[in-house]
Every structure is written in C-alpha cells, then in structure tokens.
Protein backbone atom coordinates (compact mmCIF):
# COMPACT_ATOMS: atom_id res chain seq x y z
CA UNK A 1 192.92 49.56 77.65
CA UNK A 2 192.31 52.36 75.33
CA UNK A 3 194.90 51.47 72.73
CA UNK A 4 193.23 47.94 72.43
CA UNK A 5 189.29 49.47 72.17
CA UNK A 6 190.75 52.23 69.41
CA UNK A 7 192.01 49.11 67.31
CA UNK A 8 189.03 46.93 68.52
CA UNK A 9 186.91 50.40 66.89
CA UNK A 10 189.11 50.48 63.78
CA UNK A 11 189.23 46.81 63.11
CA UNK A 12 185.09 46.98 63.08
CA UNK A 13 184.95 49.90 61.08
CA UNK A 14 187.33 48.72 58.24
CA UNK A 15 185.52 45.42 57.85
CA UNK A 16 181.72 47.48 58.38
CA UNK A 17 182.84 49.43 55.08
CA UNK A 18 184.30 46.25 53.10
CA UNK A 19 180.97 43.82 53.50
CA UNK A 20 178.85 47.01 53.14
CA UNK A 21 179.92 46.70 49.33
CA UNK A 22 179.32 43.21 49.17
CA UNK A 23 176.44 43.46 46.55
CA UNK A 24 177.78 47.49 45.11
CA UNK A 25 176.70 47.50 41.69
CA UNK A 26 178.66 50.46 41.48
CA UNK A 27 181.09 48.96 38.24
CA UNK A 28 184.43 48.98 38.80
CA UNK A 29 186.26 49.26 41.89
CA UNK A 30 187.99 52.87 41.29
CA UNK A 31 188.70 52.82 45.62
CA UNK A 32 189.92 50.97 48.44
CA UNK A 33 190.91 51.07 51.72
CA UNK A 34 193.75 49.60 53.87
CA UNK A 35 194.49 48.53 57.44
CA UNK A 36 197.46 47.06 58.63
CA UNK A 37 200.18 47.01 61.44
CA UNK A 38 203.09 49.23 62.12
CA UNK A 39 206.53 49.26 63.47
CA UNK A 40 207.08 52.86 64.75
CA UNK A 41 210.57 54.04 65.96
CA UNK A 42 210.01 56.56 68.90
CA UNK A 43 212.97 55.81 71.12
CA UNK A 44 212.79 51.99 70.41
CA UNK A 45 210.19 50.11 68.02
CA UNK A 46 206.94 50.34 68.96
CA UNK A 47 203.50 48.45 67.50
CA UNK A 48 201.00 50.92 65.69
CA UNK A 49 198.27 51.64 63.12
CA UNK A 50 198.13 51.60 59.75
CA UNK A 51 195.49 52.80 58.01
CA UNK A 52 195.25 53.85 54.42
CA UNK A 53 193.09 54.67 50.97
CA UNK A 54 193.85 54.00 47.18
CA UNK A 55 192.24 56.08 44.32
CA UNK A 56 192.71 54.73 40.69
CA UNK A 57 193.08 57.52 37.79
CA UNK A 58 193.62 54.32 35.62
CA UNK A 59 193.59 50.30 34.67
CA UNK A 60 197.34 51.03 35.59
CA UNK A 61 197.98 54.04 37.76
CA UNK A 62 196.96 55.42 41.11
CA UNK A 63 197.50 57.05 44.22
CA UNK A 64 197.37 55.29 47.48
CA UNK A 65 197.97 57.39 50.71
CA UNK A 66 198.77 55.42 54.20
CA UNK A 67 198.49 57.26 58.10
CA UNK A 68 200.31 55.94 60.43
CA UNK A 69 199.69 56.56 64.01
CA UNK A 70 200.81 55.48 67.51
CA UNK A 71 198.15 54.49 70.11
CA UNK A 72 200.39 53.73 73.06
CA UNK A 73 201.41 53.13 76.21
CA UNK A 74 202.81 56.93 75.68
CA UNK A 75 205.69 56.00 78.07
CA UNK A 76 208.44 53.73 79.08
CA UNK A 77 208.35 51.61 82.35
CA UNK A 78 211.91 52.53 82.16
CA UNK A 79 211.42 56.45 82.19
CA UNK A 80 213.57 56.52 78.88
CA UNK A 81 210.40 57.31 76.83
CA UNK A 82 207.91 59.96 77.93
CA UNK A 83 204.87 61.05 76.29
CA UNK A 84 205.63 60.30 73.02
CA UNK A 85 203.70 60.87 69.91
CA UNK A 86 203.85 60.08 66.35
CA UNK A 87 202.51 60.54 63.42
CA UNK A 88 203.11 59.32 59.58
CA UNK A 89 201.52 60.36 56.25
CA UNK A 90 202.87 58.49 53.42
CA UNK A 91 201.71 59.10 49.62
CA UNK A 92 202.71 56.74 47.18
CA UNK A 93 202.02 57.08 42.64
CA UNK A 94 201.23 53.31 41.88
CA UNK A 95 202.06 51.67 38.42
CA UNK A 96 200.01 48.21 38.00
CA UNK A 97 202.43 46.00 35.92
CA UNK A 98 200.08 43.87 33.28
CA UNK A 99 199.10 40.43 35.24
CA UNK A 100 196.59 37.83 33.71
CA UNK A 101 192.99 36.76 35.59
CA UNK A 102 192.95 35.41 39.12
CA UNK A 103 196.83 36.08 39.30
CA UNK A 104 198.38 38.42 41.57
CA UNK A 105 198.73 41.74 40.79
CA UNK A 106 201.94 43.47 41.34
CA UNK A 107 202.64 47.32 41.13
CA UNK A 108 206.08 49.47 41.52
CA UNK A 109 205.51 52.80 43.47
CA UNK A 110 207.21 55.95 43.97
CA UNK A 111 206.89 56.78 47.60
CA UNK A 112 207.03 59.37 50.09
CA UNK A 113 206.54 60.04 53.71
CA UNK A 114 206.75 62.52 56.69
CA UNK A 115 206.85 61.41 60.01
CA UNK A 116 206.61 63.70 63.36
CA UNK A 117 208.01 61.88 66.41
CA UNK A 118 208.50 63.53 70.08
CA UNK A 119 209.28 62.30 73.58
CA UNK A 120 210.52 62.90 77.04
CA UNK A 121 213.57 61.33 78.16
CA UNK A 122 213.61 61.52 82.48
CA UNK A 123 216.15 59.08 82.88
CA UNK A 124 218.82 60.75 81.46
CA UNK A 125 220.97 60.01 78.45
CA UNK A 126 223.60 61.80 75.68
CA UNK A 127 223.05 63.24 72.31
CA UNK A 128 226.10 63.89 69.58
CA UNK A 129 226.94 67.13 68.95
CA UNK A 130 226.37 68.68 65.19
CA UNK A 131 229.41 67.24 62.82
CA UNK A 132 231.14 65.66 65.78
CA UNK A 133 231.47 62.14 67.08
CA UNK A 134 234.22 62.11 69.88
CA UNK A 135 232.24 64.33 72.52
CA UNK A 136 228.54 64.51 73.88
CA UNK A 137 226.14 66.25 75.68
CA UNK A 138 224.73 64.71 78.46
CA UNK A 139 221.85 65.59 80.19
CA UNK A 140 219.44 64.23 83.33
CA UNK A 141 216.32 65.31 80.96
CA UNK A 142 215.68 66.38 77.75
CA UNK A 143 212.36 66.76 75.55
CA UNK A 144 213.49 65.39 71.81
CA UNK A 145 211.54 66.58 68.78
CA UNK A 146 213.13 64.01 65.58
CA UNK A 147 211.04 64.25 62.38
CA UNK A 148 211.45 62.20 59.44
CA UNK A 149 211.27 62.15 56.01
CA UNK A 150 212.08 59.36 53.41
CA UNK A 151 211.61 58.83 49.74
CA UNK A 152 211.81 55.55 48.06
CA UNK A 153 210.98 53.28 45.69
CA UNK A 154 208.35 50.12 45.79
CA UNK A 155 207.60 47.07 44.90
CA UNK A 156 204.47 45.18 45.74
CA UNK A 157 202.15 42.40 45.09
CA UNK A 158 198.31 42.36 45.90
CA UNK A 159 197.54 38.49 46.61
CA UNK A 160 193.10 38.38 46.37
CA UNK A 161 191.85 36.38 49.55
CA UNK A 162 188.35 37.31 48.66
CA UNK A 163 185.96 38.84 46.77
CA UNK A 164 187.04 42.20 47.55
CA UNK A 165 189.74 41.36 49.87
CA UNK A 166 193.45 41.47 49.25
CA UNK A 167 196.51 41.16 50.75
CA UNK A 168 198.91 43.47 49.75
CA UNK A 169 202.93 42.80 50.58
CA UNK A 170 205.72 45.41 50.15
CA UNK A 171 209.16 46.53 49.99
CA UNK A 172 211.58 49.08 48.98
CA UNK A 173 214.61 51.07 48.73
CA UNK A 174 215.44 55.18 49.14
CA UNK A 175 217.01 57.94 51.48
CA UNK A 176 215.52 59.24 54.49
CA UNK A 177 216.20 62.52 56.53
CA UNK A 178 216.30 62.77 60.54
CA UNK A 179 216.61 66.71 61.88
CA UNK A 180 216.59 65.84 65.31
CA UNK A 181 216.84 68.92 68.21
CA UNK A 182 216.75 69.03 72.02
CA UNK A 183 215.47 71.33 73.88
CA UNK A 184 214.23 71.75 78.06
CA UNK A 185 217.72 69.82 78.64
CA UNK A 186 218.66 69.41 82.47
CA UNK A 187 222.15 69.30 83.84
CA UNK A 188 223.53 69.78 80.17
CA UNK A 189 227.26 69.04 80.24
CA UNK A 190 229.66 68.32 77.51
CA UNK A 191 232.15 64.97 78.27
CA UNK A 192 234.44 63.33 75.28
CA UNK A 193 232.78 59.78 73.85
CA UNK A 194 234.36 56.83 73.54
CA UNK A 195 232.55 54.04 71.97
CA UNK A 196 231.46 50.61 73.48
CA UNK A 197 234.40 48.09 72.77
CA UNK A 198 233.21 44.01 72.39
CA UNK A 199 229.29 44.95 72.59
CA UNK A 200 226.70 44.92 69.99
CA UNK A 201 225.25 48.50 70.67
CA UNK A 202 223.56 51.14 67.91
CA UNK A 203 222.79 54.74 68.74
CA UNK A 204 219.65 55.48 67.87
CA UNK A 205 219.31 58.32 64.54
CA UNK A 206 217.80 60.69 67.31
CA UNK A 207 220.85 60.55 69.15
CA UNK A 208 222.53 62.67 66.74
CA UNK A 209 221.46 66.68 66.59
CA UNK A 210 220.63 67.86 63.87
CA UNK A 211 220.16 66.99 60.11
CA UNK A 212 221.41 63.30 58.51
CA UNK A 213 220.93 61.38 56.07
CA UNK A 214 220.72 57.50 55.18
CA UNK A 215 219.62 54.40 53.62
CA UNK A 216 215.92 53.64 54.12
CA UNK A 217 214.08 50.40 53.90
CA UNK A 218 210.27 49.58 53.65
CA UNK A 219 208.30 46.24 54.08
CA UNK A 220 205.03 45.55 55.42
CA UNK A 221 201.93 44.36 54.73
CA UNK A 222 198.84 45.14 54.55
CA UNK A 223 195.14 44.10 54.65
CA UNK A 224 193.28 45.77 51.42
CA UNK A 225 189.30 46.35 50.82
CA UNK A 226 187.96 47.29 47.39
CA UNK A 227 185.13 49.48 47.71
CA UNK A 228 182.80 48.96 44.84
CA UNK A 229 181.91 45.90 42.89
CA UNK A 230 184.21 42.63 43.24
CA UNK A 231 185.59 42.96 39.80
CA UNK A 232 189.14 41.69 39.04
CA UNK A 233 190.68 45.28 37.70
C-alpha cells in the first residue's frame, strides 16, 4: 500500500511541475525533469523508481542525472530476500547530435552510476569464495552488502509527444564492478561445488565475494518534461 501511494505522490508531482510551465515565458528550455520505471537487481529483479533532471550548458551538451530507488515489498515471501534496500545515482555528459525541426532528437552519453544494494537472506544459501569456483560457503543466514558501479556509453533518442513532453529511449554498452561481502553469517561451513548439470541456472553476481568485473548493458525509457517554454531546442 505504501509503495503504490509513494508512486501515486510522484506520478502527481512530476506532471504538477510539467503543466505548471504550460504558458513559462521563460525562453528556452535550459531544464527538465524525468520519471520513469526501473528494473532493480536486489536478489532477483525487482520494479522501481526512476526519477531524474537534465541541465543544458549548451544547444548540444548537458548533464542529466537519474535516482533510482526501490519502494518495495522489502522482503521475499520466500525468506530469500530480507529487508532490502537500494539505491542508484547515475550522472550522464549528453552530446545532442544535429537533428532538423519536429524530428527526433538523438544524443550519445557518457555515463556513470553507483548503486548500494543490501539484504537479508533467512533461508539459507552459498556464496563463492574469493578467486575460487570449486568450493563454497554455506550458511543458514547471512546479511549481504553488494554495491555497484558501472560506466558506459549511450545512445538515445528523445521522441516529442507534446508540447513539452518527450519520450526519451536508451541503450548502451560498458563495464561494471560488484564488491560483494557477507557478514552476520550463521552455520558458516565450507563444502566443494559442483555445478548444476542439464539445468538452465545463473548465480547471481552477489553470489561471488568480493570484487568482479563484467559486461554491462543499459536500456530503458523514460518519460521527459521540459521546464520552461515549449520551444523545439
């Protein structure tokens, strides 16, 4: 109930602020805001909030910044996720390729981001040990802390669906970092680990203690408001 009235709230808010401006004489639109929806990975994937502002230095350049939050349930019916939190800031320098009137606008971006993640596992589970894949730990309970960074690059394309609403899609390419550690572990004992023959099965990055590395992804989209007057920029 209140996860659906804090995106009922934001929902209002963000559209409050865009018709507010409907009749801004205020010249050019040198701000915006952004709301959109998340896929957050805090044991599994898990809905969020996306909420963001852009500030243009230039015709061409600009900085947008996105926050990224989590508004629950905070745990799993299944006791595998406990009390889990996260949250994402992710800066981004924004180059507007040239595009002609009423077409869409596309931009390439140089991105960042830092996410903090937590939960409780209670039902029990395994992590790998540093720099070693044929023996675990398991454990009856554990409180994981997995933070992440990435750093990519962007492409993106602002489609107008009104006056001073667009619709902004994305992707990209780039590294990310997981440094994942337990700690509060109950019944810690180490076994060997064989893998799962014949089954489709992943372990998850936070499964793994300590620092890796790999390829990162992004795509989304989101819902964009241009503070200011309706100008094509």
């Amino acid at each position: 109930m209140r996860r659906t009235l804090l995106i009922i709230l934001i929902l209002i808010f963000s559209a409050t602020v865009c018709f507010s401006q409907k009749d801004s004489t205020a010249g050019n639109s040198r701000f915006s805001v952004s709301l959109g929806p998340a896929l957050l990975p805090i044991r599994s994937m898990n809905l969020g909030v996306s909420t963001g502002a852009e500030f243009r230095f230039s015709e061409k350049l600009s900085l947008f910044t996105e926050l990224s939050f989590f508004p629950g349930p905070k745990n799993n019916s299944d006791s595998t996720g406990m009390h889990k939190k996260y949250l994402r800031i992710k800066p981004e320098l924004r180059y507007y390729l040239p595009a002609g009137a009423n077409r869409p606008k596309m931009y390439v971006a140089l991105q960042y981001s830092h996410a903090s993640r937590s939960f409780d596992n209670e039902r029990g589970g395994y992590y790998f040990l540093k720099n070693r894949t044929d023996s675990v730990n398991n454990y009856d309970r554990a409180h994981i802390k997995s933070p992440v960074q990435t750093i990519a690059g962007q492409l993106g394309v602002l489609f107008r669906a009104a006056d001073i609403l667009s619709i902004d899609y994305f992707m990209g390419f780039g590294f990310r970092w997981v440094n994942t550690t337990y700690s509060e572990a109950e019944n810690l004992h180490l076994t060997s680990y064989s893998p799962i023959k014949g089954a489709f099965h992943f372990n998850g990055a936070y499964q793994y203690e300590g620092l890796r590395t790999g390829v990162h992804f992004t795509m989304g989209i989101r819902l964009i408001c241009r503070i200011g007057k309706a100008q094509d920029r």
